[in-house]
C-alpha atoms as a PDB file:
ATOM      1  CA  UNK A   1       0.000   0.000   0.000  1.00  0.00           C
ATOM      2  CA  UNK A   2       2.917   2.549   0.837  1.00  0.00           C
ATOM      3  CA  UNK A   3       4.122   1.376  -2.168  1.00  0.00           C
ATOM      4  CA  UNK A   4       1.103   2.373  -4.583  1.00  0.00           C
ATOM      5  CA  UNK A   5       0.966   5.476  -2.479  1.00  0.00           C
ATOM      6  CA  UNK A   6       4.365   6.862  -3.684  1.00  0.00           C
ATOM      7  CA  UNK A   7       3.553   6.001  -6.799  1.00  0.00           C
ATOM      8  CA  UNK A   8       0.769   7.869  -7.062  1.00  0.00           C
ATOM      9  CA  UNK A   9       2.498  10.664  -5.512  1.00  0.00           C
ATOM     10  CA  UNK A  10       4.946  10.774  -8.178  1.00  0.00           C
ATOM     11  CA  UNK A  11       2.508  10.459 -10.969  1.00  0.00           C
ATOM     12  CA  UNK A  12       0.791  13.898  -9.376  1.00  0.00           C
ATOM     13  CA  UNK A  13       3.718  15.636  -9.021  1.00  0.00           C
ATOM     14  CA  UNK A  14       4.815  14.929 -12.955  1.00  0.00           C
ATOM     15  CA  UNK A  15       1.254  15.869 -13.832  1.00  0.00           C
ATOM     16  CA  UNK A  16       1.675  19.056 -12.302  1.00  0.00           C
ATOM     17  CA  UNK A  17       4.997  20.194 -13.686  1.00  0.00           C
ATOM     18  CA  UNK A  18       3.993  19.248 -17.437  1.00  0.00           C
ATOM     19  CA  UNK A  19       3.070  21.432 -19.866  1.00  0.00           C
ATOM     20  CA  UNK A  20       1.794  22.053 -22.968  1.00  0.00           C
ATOM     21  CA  UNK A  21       4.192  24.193 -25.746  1.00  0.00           C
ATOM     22  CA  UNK A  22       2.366  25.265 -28.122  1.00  0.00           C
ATOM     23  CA  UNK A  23       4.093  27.586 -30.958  1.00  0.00           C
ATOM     24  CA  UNK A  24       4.411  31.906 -29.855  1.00  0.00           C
ATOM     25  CA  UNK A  25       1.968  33.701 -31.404  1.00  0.00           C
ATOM     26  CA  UNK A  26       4.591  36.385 -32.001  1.00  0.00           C
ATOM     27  CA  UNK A  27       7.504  34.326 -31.691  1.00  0.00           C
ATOM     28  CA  UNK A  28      10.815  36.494 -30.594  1.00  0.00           C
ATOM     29  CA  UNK A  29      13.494  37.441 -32.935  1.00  0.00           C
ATOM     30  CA  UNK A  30      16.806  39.077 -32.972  1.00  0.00           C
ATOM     31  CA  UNK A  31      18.832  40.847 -35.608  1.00  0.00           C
ATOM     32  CA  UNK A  32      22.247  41.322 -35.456  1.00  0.00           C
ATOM     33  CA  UNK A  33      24.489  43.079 -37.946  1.00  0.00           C
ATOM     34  CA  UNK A  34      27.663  45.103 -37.816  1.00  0.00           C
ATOM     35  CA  UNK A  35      27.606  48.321 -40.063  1.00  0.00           C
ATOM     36  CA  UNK A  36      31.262  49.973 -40.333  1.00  0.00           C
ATOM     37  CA  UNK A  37      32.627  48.640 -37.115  1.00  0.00           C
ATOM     38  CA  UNK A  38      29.339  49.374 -35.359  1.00  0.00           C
ATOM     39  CA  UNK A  39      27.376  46.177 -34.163  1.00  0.00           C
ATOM     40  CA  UNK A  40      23.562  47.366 -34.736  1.00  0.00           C
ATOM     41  CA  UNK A  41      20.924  44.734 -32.644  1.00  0.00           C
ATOM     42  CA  UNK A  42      17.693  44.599 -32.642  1.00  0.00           C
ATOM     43  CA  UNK A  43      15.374  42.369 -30.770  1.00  0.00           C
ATOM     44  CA  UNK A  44      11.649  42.177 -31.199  1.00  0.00           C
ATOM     45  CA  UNK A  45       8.849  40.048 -31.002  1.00  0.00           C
ATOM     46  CA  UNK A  46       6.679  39.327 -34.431  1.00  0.00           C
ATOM     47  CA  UNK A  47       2.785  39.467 -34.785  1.00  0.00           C
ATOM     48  CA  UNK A  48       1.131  37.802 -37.681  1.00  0.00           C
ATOM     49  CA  UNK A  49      -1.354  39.071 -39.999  1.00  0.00           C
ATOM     50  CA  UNK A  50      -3.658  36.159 -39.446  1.00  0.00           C
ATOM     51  CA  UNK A  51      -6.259  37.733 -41.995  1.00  0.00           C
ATOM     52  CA  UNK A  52      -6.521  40.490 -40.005  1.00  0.00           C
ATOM     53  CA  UNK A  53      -6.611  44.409 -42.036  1.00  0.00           C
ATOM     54  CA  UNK A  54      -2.890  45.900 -40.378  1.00  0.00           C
ATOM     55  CA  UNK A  55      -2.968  49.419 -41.673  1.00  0.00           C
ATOM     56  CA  UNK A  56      -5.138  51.741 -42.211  1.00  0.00           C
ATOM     57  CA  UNK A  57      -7.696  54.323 -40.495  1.00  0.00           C
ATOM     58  CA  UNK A  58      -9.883  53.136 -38.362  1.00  0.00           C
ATOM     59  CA  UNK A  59     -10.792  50.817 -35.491  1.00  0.00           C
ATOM     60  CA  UNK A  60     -10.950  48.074 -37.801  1.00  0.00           C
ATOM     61  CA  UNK A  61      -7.188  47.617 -38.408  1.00  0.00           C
ATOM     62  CA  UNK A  62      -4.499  46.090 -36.018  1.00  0.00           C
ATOM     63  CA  UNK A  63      -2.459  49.331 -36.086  1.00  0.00           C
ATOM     64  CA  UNK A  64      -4.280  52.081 -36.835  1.00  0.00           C
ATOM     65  CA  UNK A  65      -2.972  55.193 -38.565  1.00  0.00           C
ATOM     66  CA  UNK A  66      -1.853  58.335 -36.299  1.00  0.00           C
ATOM     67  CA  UNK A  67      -1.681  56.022 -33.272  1.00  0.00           C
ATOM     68  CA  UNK A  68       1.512  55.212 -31.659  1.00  0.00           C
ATOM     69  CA  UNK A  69       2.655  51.578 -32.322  1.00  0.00           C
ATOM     70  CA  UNK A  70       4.629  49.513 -29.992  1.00  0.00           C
ATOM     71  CA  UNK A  71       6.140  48.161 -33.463  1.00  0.00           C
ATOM     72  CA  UNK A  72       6.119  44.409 -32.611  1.00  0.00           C
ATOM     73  CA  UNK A  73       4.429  42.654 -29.917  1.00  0.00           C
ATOM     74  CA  UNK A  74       4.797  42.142 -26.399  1.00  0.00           C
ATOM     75  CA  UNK A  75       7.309  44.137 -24.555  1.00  0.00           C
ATOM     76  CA  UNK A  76       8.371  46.118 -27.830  1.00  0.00           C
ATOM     77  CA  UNK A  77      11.149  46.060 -29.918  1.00  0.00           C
ATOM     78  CA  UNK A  78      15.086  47.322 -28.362  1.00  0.00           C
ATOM     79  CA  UNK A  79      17.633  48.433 -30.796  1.00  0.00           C
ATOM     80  CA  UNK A  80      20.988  48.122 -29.660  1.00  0.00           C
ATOM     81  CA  UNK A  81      23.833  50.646 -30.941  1.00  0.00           C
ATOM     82  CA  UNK A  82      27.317  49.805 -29.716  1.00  0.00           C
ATOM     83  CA  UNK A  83      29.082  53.378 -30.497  1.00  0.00           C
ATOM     84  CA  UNK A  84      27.281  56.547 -31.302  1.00  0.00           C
ATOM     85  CA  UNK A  85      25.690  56.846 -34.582  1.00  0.00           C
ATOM     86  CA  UNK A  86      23.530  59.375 -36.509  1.00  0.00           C
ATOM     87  CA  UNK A  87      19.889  58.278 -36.943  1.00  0.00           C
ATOM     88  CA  UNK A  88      18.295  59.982 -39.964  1.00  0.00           C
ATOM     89  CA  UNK A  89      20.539  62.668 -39.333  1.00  0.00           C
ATOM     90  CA  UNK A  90      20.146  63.249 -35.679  1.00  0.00           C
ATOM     91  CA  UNK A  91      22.869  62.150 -33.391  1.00  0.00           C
ATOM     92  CA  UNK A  92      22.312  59.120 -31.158  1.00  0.00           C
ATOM     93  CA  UNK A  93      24.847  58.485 -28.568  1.00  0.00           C
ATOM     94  CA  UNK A  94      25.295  54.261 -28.119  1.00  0.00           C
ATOM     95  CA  UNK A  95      23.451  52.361 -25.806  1.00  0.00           C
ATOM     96  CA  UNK A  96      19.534  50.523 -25.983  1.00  0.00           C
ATOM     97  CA  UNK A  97      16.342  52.099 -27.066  1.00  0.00           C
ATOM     98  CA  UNK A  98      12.688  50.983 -27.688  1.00  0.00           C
ATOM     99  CA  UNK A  99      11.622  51.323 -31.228  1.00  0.00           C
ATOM    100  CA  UNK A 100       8.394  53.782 -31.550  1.00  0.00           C
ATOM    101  CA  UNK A 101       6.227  54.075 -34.557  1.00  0.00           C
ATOM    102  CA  UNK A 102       3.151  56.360 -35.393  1.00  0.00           C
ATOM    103  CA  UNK A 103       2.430  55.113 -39.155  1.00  0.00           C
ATOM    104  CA  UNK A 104       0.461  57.537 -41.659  1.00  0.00           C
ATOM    105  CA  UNK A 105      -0.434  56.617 -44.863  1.00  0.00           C
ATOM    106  CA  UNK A 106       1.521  58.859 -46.572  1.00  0.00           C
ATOM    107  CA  UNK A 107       4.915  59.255 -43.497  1.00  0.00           C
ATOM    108  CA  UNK A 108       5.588  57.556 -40.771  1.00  0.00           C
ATOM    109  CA  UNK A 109       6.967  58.907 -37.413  1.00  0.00           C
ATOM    110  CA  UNK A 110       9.718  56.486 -36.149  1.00  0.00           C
ATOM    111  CA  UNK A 111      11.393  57.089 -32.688  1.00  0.00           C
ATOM    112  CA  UNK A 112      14.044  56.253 -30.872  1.00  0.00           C
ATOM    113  CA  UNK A 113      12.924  55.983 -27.169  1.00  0.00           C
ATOM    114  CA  UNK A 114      15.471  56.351 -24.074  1.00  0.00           C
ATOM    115  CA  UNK A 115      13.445  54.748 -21.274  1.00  0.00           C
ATOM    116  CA  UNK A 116      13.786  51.187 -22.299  1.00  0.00           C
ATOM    117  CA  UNK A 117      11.316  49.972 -18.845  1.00  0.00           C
ATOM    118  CA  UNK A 118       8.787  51.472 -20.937  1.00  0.00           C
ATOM    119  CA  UNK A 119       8.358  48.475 -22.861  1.00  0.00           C
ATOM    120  CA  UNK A 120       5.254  47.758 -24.488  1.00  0.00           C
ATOM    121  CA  UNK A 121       2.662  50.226 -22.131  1.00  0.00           C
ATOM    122  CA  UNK A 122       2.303  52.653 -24.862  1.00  0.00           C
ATOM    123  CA  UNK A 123       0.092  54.701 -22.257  1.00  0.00           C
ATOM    124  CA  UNK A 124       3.270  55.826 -20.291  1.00  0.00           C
ATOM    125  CA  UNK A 125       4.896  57.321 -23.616  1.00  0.00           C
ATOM    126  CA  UNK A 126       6.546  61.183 -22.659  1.00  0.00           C
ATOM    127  CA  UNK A 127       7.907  62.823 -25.502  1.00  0.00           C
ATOM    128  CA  UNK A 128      10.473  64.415 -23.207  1.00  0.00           C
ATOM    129  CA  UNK A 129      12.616  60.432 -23.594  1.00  0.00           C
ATOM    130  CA  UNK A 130      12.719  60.861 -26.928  1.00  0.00           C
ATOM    131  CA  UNK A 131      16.070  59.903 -28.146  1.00  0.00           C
ATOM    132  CA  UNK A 132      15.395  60.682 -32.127  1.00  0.00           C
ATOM    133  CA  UNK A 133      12.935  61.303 -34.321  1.00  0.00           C
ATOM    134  CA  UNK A 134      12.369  60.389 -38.120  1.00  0.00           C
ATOM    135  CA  UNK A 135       9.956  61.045 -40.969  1.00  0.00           C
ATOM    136  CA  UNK A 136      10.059  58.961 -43.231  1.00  0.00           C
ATOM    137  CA  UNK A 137       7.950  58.189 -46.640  1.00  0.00           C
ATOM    138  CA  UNK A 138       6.252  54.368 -46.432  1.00  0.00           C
ATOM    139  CA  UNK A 139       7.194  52.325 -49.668  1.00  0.00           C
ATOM    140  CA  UNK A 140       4.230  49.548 -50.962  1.00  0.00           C
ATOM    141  CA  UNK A 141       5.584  46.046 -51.243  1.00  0.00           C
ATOM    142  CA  UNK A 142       4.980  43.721 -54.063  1.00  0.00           C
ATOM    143  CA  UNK A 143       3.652  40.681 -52.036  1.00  0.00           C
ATOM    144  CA  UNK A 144       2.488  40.375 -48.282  1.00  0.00           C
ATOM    145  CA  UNK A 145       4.929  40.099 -45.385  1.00  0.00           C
ATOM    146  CA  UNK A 146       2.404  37.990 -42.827  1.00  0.00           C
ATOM    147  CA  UNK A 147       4.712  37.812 -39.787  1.00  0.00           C
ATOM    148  CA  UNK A 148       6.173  41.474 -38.675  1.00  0.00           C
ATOM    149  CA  UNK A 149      10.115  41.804 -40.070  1.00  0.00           C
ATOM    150  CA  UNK A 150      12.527  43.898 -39.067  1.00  0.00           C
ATOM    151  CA  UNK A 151      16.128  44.066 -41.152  1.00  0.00           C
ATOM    152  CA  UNK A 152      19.108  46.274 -41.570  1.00  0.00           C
ATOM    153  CA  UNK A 153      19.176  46.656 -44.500  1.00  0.00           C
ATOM    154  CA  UNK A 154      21.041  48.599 -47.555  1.00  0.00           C
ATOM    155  CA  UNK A 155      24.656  48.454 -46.365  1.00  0.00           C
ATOM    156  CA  UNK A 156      26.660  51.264 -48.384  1.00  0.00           C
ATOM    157  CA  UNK A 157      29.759  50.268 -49.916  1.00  0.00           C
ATOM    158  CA  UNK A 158      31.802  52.171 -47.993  1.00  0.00           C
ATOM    159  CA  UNK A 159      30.371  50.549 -44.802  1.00  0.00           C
ATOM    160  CA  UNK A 160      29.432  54.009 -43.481  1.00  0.00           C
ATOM    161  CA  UNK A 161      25.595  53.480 -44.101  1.00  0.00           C
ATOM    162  CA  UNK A 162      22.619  51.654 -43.643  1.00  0.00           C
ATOM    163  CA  UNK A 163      18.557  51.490 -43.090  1.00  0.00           C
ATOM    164  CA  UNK A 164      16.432  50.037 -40.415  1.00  0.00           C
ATOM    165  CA  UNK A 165      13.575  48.528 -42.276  1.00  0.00           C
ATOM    166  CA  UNK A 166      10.656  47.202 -41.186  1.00  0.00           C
ATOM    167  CA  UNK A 167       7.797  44.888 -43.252  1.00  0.00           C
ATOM    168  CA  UNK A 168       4.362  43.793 -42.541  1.00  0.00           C
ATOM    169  CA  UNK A 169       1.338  43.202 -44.568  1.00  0.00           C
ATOM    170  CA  UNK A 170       2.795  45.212 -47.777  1.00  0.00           C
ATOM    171  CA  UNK A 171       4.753  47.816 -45.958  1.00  0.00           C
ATOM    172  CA  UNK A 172       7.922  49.182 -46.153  1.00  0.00           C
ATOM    173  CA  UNK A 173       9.149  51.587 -44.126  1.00  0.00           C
ATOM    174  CA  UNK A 174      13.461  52.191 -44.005  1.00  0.00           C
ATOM    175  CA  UNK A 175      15.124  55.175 -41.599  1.00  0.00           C
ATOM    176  CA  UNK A 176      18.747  55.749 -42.756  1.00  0.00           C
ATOM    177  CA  UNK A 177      21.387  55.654 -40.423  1.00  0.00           C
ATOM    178  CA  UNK A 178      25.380  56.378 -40.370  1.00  0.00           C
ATOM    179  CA  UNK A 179      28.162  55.198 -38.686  1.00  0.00           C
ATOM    180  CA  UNK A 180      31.738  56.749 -37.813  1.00  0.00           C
ATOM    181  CA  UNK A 181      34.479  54.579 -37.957  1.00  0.00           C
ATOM    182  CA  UNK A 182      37.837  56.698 -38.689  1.00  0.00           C
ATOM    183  CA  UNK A 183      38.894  57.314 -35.288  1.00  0.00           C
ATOM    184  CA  UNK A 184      38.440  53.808 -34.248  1.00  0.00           C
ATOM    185  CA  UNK A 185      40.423  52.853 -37.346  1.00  0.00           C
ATOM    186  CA  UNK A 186      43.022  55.768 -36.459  1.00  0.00           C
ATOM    187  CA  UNK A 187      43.715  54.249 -33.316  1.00  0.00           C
ATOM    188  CA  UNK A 188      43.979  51.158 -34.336  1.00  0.00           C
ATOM    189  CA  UNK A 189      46.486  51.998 -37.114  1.00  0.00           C
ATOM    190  CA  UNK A 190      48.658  54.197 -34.689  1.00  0.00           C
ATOM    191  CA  UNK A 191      48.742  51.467 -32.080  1.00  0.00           C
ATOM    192  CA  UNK A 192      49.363  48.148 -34.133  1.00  0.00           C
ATOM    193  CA  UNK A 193      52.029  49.522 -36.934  1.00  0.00           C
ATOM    194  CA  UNK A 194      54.026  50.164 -34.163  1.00  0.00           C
ATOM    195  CA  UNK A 195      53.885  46.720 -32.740  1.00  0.00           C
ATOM    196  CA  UNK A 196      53.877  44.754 -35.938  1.00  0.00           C
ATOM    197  CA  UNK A 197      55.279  46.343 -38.777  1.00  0.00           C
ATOM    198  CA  UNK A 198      52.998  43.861 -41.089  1.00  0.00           C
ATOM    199  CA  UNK A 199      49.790  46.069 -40.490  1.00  0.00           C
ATOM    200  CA  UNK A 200      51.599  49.007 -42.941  1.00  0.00           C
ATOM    201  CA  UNK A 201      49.564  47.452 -45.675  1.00  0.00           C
ATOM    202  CA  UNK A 202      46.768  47.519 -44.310  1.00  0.00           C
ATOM    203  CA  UNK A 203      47.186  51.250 -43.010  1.00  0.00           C
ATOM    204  CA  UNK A 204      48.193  51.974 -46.472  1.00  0.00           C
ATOM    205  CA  UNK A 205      45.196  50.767 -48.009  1.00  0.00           C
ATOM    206  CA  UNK A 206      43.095  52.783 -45.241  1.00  0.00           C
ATOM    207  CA  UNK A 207      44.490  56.026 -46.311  1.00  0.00           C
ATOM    208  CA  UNK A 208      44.627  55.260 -50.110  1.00  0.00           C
ATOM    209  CA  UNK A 209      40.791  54.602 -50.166  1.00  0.00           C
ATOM    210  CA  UNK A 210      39.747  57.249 -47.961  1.00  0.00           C
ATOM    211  CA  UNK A 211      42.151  59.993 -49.163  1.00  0.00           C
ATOM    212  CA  UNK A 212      44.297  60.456 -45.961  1.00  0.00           C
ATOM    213  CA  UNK A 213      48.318  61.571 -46.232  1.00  0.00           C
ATOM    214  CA  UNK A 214      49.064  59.701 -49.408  1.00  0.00           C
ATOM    215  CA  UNK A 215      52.674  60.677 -48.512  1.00  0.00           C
ATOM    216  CA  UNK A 216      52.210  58.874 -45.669  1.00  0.00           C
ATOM    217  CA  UNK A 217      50.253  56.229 -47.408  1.00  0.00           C
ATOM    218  CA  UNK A 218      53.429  55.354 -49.671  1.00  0.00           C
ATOM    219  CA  UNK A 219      56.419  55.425 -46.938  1.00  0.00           C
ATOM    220  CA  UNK A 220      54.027  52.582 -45.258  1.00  0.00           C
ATOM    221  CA  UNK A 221      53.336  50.554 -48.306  1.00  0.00           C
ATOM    222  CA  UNK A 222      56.959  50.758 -49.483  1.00  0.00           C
ATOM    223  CA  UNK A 223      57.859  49.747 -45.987  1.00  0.00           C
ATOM    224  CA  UNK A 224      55.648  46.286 -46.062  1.00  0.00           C
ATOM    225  CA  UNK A 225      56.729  45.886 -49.908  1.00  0.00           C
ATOM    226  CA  UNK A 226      60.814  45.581 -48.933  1.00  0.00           C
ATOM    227  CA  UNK A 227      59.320  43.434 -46.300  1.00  0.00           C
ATOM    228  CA  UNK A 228      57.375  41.278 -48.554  1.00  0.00           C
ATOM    229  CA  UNK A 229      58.955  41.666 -52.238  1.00  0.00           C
ATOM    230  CA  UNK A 230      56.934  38.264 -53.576  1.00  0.00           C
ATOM    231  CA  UNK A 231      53.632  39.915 -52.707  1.00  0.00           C
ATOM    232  CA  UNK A 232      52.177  41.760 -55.839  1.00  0.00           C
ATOM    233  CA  UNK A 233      49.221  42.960 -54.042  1.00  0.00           C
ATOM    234  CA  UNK A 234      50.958  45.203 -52.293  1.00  0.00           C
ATOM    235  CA  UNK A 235      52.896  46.220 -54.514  1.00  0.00           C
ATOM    236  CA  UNK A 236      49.929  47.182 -56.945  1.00  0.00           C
ATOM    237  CA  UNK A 237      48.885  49.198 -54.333  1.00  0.00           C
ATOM    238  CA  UNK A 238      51.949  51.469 -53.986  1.00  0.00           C
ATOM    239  CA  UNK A 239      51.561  51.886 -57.335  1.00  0.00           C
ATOM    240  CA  UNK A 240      48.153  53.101 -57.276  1.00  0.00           C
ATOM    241  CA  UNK A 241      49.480  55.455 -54.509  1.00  0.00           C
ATOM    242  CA  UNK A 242      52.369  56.834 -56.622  1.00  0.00           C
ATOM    243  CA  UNK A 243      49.560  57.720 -59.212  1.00  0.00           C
ATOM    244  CA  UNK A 244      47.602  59.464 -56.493  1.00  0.00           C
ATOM    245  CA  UNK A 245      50.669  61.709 -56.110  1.00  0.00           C
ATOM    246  CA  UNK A 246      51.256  62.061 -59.561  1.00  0.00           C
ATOM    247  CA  UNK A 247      53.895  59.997 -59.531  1.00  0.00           C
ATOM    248  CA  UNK A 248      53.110  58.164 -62.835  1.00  0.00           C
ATOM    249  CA  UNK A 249      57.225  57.006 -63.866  1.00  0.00           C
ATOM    250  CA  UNK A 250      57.179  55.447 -60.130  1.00  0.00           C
ATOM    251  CA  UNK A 251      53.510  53.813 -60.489  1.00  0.00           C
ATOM    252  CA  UNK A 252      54.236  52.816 -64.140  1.00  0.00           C
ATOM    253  CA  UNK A 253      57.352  50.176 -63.040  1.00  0.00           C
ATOM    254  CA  UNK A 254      55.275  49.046 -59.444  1.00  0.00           C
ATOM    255  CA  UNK A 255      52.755  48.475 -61.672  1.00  0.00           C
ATOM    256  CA  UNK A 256      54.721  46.358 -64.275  1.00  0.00           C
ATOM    257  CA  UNK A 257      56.975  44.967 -61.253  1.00  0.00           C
ATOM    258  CA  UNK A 258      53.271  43.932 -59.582  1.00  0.00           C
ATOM    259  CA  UNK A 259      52.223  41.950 -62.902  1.00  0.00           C
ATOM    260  CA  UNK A 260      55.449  40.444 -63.384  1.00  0.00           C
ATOM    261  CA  UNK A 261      55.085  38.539 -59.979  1.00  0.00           C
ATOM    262  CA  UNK A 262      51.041  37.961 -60.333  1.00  0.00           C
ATOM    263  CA  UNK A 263      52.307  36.234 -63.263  1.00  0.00           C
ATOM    264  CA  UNK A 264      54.517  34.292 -61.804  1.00  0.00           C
ATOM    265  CA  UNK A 265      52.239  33.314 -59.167  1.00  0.00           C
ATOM    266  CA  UNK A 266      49.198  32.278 -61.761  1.00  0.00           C
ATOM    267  CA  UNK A 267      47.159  34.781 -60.454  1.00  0.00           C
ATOM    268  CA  UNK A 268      44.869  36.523 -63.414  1.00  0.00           C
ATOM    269  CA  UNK A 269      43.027  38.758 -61.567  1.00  0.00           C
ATOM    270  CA  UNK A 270      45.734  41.049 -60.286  1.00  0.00           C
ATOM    271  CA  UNK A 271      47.470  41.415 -64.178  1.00  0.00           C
ATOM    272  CA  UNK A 272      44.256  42.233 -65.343  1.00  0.00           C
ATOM    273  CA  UNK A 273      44.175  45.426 -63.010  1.00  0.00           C
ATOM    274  CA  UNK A 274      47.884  45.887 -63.428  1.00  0.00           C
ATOM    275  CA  UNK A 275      47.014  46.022 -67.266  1.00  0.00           C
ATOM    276  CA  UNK A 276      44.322  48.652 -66.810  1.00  0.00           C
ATOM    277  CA  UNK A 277      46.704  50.590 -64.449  1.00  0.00           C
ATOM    278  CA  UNK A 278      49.188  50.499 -66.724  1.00  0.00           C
ATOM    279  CA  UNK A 279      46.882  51.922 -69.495  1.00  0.00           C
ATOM    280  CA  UNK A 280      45.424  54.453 -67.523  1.00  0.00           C
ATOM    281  CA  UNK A 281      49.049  55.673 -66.336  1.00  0.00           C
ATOM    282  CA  UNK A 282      50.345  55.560 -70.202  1.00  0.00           C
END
């Protein structure tokens, strides 16, 4: 009997600690990307449109128009900046904020909140925590989005740029923002060519594509090339420096002295640009 009795114990304990998982109905999501040498997070939760109207004007639709919007579900969306940034122009210094909407159909309002405990109680919204704000035009999409997205998007080319976008139903809406990198990358150059003499390439190539000191630019690169006289690459590159400086007898033999070794070394790619180089100095 004392037997049966633990037994049955054990059975109504298990009973009591199962449950049943069932899928979110706005299942949590995080986005993580790094822009320049800025990591950009964000982490929201995402409704679905379930054949519900999202929207439009009226009581009808799941976010109505000229009514502030948690944007997402539950306890809102956070955007993480590590390092200051600008955010549609206006200057946002890092740290966590809640992502606010007020959608329009023809602009949207989109802010960047301070008081993160605010969460998803829309109710205790004072403009005074605004961080930013942005207005920005809403773009149609060609098919539906059915579960709320959120991407950044749009990375410029010179890493300096990107949008926050957000989709739902057939909704676009992007806010532009920028990132400052040079004096992290100015640090870093002054610090580590002193320790290892191999990172004068890569400080080379810094100032080269972002039109520092070429001076500078070529004492570095013709420091790493003695260092390294089998590596073409680098050698292109001073010569694309010497043509910067107008230095076109000087860039005309790294440029042949680059292809001679690329050919050497079966590598096509870099005598193709040493050929156009070499046409463009003659």
């Amino acid at each position: 009997m004392k037997r049966v009795l633990i037994l049955l114990l054990v059975a109504v304990s298990l009973a009591s600690q199962a449950q049943v998982v069932t899928p979110a109905a706005s299942p949590a999501a995080t986005v993580s990307t790094v822009v320049g040498l800025t990591e950009v997070k964000v982490e929201y939760s995402r409704p679905k449109m379930k054949g519900r109207k999202i929207f439009g004007t009226g009581a009808d639709f799941v976010t109505p128009y000229g009514q502030m919007w948690r944007t997402g579900a539950n306890a809102g969306t956070i955007v993480t900046f590590a390092d200051d940034v600008k955010f549609a122009g206006t200057d946002v210094p890092k740290g966590k904020y809640l992502l606010l909407t007020i959608p329009g159909a023809a602009e949207w309002t989109v802010i960047l909140y301070k008081d993160v405990a605010l969460g998803g109680n829309m109710s205790g919204y004072d403009q005074k925590n605004d961080q930013a704000r942005a207005v920005v035009k809403p773009e149609t999409l060609s098919h539906a989005v059915e579960a709320f997205t959120i991407e950044i998007a749009d990375l410029s080319a010179d890493s300096k740029a990107a949008n926050l976008q957000l989709m739902w139903e057939k909704t676009s809406v992007k806010v532009p923002f920028t990132v400052d990198f040079d004096k992290k990358v100015m640090a870093s150059i002054e610090a580590n060519t002193k320790v290892s003499p191999g990172n004068l390439y890569a400080a080379a190539s810094y100032y080269l594509e972002t039109g520092k000191d070429l001076k500078v630019a070529l004492d570095w690169c013709s420091q790493a090339a003695a260092a390294r006289p089998q590596a073409y690459w680098i050698m292109h590159t001073k010569a694309k420096i010497q043509q910067g400086l107008g230095d076109k007898k000087g860039a005309m033999e790294s440029a042949m002295a680059s292809k001679a070794e690329a050919e050497k070394q079966n590598d096509g790619s870099y005598v193709r640009m040493n050929d156009e180089l070499i046409k463009a100095l003659k």
